[in-house]
PDB file of N, CA and C in Angstrom:
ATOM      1  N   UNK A   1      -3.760  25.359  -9.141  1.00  0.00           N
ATOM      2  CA  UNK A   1      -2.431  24.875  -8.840  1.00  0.00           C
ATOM      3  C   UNK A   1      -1.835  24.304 -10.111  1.00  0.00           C
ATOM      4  N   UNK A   2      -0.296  24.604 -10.242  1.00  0.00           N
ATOM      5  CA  UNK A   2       0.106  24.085 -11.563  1.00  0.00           C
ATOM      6  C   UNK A   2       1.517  24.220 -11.485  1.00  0.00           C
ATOM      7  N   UNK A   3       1.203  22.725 -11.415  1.00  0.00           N
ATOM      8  CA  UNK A   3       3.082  22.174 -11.402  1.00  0.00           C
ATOM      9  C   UNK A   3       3.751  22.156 -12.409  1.00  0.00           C
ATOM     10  N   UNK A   4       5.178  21.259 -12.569  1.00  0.00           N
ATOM     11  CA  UNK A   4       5.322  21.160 -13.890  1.00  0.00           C
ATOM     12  C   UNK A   4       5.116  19.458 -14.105  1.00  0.00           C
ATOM     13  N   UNK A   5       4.399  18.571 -13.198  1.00  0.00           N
ATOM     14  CA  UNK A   5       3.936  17.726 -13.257  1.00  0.00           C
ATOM     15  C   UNK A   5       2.381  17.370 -14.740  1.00  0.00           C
ATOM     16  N   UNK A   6       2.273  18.784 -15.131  1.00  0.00           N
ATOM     17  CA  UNK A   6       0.850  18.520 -16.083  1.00  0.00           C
ATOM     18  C   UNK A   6      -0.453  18.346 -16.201  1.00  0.00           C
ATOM     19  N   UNK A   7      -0.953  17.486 -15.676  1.00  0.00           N
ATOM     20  CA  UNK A   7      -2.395  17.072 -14.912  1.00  0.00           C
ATOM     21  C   UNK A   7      -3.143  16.233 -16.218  1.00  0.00           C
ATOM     22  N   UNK A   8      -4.332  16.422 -16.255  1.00  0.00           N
ATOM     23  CA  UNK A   8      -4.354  15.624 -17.202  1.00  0.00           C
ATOM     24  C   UNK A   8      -5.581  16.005 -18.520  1.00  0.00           C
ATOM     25  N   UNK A   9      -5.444  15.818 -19.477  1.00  0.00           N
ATOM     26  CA  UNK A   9      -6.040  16.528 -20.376  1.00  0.00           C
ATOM     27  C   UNK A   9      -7.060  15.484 -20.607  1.00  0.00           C
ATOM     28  N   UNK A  10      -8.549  16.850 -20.634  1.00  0.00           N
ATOM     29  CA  UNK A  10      -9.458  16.235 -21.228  1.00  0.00           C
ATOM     30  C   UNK A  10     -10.131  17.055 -22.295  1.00  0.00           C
ATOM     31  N   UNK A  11     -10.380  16.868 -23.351  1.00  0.00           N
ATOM     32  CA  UNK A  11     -10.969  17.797 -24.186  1.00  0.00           C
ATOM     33  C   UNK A  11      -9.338  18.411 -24.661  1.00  0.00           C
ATOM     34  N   UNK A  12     -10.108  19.975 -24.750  1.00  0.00           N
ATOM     35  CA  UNK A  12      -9.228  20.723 -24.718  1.00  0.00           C
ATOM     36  C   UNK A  12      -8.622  21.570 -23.615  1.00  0.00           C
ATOM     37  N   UNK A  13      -9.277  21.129 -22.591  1.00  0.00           N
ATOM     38  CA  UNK A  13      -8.140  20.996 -21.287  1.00  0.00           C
ATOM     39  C   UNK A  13      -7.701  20.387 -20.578  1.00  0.00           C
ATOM     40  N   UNK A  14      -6.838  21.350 -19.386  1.00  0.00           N
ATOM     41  CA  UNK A  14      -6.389  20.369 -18.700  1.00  0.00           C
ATOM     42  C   UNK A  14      -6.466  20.709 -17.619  1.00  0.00           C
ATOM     43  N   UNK A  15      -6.466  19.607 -16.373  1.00  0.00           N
ATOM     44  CA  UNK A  15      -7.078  19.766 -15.127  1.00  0.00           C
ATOM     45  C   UNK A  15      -5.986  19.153 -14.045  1.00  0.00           C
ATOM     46  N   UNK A  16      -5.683  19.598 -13.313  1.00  0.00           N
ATOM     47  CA  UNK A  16      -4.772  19.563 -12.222  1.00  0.00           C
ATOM     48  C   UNK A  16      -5.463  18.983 -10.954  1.00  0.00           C
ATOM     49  N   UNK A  17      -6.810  19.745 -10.842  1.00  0.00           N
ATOM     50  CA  UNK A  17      -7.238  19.668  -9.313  1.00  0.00           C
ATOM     51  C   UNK A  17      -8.679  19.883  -9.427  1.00  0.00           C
ATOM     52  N   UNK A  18      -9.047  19.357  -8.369  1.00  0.00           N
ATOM     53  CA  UNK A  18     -10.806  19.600  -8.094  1.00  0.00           C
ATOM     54  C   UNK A  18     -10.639  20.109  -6.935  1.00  0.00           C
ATOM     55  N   UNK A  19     -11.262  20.839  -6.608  1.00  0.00           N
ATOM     56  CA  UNK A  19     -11.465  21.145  -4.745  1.00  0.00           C
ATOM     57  C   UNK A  19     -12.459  21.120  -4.080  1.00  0.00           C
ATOM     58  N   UNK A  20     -12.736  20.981  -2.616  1.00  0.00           N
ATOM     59  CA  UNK A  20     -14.163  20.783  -2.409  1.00  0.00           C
ATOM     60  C   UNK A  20     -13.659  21.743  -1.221  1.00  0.00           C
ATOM     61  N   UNK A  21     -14.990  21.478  -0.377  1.00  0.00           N
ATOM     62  CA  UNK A  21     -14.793  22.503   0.748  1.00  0.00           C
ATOM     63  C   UNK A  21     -14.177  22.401   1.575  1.00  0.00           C
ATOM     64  N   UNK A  22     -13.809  20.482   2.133  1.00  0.00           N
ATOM     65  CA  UNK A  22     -12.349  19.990   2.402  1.00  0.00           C
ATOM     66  C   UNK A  22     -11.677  19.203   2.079  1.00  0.00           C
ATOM     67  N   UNK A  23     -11.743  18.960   0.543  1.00  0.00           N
ATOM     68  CA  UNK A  23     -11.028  17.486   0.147  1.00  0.00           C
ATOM     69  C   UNK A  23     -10.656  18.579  -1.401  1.00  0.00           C
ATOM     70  N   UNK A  24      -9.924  17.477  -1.642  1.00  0.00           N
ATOM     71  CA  UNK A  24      -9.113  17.870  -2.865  1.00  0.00           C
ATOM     72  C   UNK A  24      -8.833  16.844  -3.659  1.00  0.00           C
ATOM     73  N   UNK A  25      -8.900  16.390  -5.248  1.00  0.00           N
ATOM     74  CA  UNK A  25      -8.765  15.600  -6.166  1.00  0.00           C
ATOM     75  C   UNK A  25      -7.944  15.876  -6.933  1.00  0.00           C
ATOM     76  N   UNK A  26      -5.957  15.411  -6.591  1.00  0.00           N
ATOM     77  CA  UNK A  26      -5.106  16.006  -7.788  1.00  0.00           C
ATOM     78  C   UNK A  26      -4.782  14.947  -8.618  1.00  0.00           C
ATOM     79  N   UNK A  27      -4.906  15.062  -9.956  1.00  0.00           N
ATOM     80  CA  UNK A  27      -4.653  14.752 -11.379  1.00  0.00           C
ATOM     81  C   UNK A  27      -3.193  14.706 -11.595  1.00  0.00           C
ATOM     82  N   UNK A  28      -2.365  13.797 -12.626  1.00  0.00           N
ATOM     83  CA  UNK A  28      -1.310  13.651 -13.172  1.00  0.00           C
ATOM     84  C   UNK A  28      -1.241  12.464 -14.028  1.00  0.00           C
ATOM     85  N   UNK A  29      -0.879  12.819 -14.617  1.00  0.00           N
ATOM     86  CA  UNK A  29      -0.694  11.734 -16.032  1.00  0.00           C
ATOM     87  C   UNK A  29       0.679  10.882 -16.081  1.00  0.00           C
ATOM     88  N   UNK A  30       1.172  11.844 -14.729  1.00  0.00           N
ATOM     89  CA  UNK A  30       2.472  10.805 -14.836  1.00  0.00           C
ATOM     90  C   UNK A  30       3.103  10.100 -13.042  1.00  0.00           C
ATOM     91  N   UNK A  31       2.760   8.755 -13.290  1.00  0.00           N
ATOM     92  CA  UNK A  31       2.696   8.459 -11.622  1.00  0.00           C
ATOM     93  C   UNK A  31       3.783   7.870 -10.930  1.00  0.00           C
ATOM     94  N   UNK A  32       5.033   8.482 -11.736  1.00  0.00           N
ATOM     95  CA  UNK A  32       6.529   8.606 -11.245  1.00  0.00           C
ATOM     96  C   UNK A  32       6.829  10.288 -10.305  1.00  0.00           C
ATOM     97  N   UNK A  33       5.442  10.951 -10.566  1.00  0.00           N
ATOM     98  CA  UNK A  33       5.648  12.631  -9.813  1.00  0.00           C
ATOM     99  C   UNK A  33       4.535  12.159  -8.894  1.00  0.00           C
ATOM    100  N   UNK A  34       3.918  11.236  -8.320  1.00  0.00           N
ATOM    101  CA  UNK A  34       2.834  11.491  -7.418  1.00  0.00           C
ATOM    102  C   UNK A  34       3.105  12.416  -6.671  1.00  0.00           C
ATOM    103  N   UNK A  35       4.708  11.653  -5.632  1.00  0.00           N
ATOM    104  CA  UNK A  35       5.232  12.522  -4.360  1.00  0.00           C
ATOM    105  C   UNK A  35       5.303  14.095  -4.590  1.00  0.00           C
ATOM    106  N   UNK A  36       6.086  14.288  -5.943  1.00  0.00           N
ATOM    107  CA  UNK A  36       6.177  15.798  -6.253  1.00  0.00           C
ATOM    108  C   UNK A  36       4.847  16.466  -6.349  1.00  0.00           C
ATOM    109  N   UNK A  37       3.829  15.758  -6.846  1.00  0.00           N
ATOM    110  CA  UNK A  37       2.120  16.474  -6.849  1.00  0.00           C
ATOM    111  C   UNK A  37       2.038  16.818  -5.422  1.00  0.00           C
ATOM    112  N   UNK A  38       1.947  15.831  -4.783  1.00  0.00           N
ATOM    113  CA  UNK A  38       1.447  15.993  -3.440  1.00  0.00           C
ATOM    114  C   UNK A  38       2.576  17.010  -2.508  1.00  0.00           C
ATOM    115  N   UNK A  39       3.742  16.931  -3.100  1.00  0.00           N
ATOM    116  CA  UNK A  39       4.838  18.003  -2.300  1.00  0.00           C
ATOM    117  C   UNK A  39       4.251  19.541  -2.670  1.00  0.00           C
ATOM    118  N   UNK A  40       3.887  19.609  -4.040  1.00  0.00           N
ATOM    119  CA  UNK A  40       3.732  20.918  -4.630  1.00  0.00           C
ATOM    120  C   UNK A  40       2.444  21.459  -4.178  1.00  0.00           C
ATOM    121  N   UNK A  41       1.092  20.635  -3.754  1.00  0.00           N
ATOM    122  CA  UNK A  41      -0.215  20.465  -3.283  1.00  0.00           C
ATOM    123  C   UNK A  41       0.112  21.226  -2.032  1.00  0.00           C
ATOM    124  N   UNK A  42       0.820  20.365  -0.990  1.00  0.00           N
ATOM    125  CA  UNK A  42       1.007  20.959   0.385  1.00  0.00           C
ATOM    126  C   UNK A  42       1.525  22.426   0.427  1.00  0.00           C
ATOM    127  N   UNK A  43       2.815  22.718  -0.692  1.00  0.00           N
ATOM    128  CA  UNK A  43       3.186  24.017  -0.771  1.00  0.00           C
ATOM    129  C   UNK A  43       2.154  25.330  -1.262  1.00  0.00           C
ATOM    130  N   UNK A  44       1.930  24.721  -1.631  1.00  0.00           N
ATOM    131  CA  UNK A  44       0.685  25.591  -2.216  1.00  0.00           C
ATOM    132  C   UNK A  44      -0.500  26.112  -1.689  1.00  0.00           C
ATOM    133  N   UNK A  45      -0.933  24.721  -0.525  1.00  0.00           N
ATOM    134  CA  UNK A  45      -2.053  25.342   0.412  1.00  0.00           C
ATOM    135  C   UNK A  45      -1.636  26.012   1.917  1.00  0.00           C
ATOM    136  N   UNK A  46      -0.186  25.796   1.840  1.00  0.00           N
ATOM    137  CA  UNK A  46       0.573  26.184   2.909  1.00  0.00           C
ATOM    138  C   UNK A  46       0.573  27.520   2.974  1.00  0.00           C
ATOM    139  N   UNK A  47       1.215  28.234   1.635  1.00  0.00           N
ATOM    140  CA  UNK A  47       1.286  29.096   1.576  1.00  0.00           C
ATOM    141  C   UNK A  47       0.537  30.414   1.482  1.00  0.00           C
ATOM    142  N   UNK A  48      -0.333  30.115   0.468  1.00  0.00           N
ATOM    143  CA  UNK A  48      -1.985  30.953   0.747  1.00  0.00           C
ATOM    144  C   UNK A  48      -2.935  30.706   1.660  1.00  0.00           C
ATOM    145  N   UNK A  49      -3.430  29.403   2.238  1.00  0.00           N
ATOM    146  CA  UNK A  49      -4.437  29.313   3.223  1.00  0.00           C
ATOM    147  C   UNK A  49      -3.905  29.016   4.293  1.00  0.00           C
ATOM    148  N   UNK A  50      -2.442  28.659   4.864  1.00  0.00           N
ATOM    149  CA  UNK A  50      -1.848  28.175   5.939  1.00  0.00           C
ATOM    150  C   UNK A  50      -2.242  26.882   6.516  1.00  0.00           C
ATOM    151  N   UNK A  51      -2.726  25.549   5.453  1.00  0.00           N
ATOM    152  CA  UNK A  51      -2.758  24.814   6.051  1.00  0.00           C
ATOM    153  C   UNK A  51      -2.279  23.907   5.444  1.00  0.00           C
ATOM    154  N   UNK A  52      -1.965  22.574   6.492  1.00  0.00           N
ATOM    155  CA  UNK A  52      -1.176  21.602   6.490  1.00  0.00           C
ATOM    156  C   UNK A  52      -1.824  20.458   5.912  1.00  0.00           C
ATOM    157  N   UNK A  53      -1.486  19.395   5.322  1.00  0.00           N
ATOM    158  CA  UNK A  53      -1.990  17.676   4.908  1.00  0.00           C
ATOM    159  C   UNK A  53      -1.640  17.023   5.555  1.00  0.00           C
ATOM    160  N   UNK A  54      -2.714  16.500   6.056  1.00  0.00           N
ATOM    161  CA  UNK A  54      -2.803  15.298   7.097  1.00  0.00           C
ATOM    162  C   UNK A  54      -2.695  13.990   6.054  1.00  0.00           C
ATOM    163  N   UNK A  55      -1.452  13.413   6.142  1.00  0.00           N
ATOM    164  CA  UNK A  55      -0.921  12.810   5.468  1.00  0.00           C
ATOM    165  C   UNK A  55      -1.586  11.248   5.666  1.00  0.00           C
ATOM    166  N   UNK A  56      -2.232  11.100   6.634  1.00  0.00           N
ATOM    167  CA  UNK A  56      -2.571   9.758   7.474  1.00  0.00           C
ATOM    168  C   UNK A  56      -3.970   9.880   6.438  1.00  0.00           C
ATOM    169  N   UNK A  57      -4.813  10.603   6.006  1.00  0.00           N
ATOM    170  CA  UNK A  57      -5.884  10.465   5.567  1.00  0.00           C
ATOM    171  C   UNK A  57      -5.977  10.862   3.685  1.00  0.00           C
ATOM    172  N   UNK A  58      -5.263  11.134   3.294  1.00  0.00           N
ATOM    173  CA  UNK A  58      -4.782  11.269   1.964  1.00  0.00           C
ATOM    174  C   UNK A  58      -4.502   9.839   1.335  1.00  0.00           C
ATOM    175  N   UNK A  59      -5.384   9.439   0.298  1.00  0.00           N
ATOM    176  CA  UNK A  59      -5.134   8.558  -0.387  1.00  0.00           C
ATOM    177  C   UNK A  59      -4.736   8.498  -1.818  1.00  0.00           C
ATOM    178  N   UNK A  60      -4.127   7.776  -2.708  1.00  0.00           N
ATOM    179  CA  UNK A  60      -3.816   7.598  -3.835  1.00  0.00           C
ATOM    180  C   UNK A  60      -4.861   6.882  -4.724  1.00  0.00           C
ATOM    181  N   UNK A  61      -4.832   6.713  -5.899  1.00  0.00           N
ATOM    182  CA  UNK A  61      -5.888   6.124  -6.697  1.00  0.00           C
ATOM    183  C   UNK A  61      -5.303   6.122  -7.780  1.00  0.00           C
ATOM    184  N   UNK A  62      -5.446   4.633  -8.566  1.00  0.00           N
ATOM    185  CA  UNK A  62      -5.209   4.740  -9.964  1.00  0.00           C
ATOM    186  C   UNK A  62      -6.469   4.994 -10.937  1.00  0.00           C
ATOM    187  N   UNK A  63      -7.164   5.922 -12.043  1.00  0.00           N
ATOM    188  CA  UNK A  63      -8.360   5.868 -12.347  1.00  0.00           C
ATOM    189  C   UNK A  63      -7.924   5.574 -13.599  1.00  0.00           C
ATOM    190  N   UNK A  64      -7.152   5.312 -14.474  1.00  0.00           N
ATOM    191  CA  UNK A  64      -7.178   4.604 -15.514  1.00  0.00           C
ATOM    192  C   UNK A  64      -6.564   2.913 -15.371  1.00  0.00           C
ATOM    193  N   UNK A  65      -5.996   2.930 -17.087  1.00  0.00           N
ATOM    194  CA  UNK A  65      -5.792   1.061 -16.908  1.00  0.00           C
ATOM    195  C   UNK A  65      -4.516   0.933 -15.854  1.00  0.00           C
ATOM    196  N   UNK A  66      -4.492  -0.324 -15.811  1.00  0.00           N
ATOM    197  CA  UNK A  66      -3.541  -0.636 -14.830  1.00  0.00           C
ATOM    198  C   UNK A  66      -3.457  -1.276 -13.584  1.00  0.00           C
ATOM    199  N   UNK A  67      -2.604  -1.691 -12.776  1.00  0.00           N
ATOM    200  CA  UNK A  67      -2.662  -1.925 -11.662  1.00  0.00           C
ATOM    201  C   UNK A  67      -2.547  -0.651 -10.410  1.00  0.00           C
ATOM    202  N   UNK A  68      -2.911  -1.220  -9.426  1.00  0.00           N
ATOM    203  CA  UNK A  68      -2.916   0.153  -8.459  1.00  0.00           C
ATOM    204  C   UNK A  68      -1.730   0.682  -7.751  1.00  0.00           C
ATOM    205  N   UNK A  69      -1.372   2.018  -7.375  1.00  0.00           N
ATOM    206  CA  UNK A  69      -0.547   2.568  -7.552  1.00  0.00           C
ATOM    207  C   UNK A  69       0.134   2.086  -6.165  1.00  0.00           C
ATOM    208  N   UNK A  70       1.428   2.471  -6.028  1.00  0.00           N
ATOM    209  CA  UNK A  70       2.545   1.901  -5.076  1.00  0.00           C
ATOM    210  C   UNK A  70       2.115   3.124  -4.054  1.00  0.00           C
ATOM    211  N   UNK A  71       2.030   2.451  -3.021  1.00  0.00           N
ATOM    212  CA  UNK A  71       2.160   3.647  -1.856  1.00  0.00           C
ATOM    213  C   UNK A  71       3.480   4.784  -2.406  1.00  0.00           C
ATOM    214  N   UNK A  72       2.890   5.946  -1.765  1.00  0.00           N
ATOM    215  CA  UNK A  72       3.717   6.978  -1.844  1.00  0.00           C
ATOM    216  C   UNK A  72       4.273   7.758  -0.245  1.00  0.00           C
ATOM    217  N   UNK A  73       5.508   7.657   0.262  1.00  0.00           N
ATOM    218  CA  UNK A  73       5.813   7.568   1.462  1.00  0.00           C
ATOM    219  C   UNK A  73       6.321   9.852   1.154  1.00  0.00           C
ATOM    220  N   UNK A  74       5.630  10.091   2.002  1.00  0.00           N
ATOM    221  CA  UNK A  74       5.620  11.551   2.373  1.00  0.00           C
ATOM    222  C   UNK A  74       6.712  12.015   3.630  1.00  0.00           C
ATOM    223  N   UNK A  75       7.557  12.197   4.137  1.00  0.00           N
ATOM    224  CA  UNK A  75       8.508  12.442   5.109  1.00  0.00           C
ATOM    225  C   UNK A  75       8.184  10.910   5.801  1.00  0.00           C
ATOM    226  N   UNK A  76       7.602  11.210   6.878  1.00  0.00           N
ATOM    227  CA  UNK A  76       7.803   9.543   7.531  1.00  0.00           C
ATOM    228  C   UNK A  76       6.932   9.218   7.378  1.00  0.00           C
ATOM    229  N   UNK A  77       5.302   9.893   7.143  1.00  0.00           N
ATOM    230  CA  UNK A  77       4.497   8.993   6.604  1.00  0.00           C
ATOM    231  C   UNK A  77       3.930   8.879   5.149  1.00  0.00           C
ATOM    232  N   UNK A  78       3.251   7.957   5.263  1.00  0.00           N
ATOM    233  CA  UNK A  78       2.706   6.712   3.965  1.00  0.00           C
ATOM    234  C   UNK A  78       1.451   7.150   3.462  1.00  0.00           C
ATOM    235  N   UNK A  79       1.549   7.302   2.244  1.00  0.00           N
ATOM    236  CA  UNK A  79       0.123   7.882   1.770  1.00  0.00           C
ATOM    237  C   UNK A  79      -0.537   6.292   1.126  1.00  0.00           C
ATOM    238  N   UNK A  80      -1.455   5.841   1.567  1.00  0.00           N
ATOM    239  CA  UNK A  80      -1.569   4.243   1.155  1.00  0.00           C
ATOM    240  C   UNK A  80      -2.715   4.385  -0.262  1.00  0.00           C
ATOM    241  N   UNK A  81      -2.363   3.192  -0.934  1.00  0.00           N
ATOM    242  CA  UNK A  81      -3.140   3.377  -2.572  1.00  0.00           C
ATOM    243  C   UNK A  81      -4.239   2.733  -1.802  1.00  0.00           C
ATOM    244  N   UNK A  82      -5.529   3.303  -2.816  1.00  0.00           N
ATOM    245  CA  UNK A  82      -6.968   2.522  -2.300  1.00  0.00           C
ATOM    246  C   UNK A  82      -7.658   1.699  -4.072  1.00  0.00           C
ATOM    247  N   UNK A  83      -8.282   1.298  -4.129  1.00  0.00           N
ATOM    248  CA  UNK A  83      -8.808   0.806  -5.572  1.00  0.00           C
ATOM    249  C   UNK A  83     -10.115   0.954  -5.742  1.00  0.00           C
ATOM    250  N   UNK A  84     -10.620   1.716  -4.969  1.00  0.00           N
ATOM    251  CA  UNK A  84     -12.356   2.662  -5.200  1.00  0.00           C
ATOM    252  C   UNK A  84     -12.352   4.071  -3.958  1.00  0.00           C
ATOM    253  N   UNK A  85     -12.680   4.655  -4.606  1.00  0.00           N
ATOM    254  CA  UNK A  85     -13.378   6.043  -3.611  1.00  0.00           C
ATOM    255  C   UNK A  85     -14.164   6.657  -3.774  1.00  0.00           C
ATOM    256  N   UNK A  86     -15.252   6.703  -2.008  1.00  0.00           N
ATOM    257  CA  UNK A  86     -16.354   7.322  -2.452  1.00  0.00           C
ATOM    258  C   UNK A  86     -16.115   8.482  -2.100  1.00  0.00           C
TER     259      UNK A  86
END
């Protein structure tokens, strides 16, 4: 997946997303596009695998410095920030 959000470079690349068999880990370096990550995320799995984000279980995370990130509100619901995930 590749927005024009960026993701975030390590090395000499750069990484957008992790996927698992049902979870997903998206990257951005810039956390004024969360909503747009996560808009472009949903479009994306919508469209090739036909499925939807359950928005109630999707969390945010800040993994560098800083304080933790502002909830990000998705149509009517709230994607809530957490400050560890296992």
């Amino acid at each position: 997946m590749q927005g024009n959000w960026g993701g975030v470079d390590v090395g000499r690349g750069t990484f957008t997303d992790l996927d698992y068999a049902d979870d997903a880990v998206l990257f951005t370096a810039h956390p004024d596009k969360r909503s747009e990550v996560l808009t472009d995320y949903e479009a994306a799995v919508n469209t090739f695998i036909g499925l939807h984000i359950n928005w109630q279980k999707m969390t945010v995370q800040n993994i560098g410095a800083g304080p933790p990130p502002d909830a990000v509100q998705m149509g009517s619901q709230t994607v809530h920030p957490v400050t560890k995930f296992t």
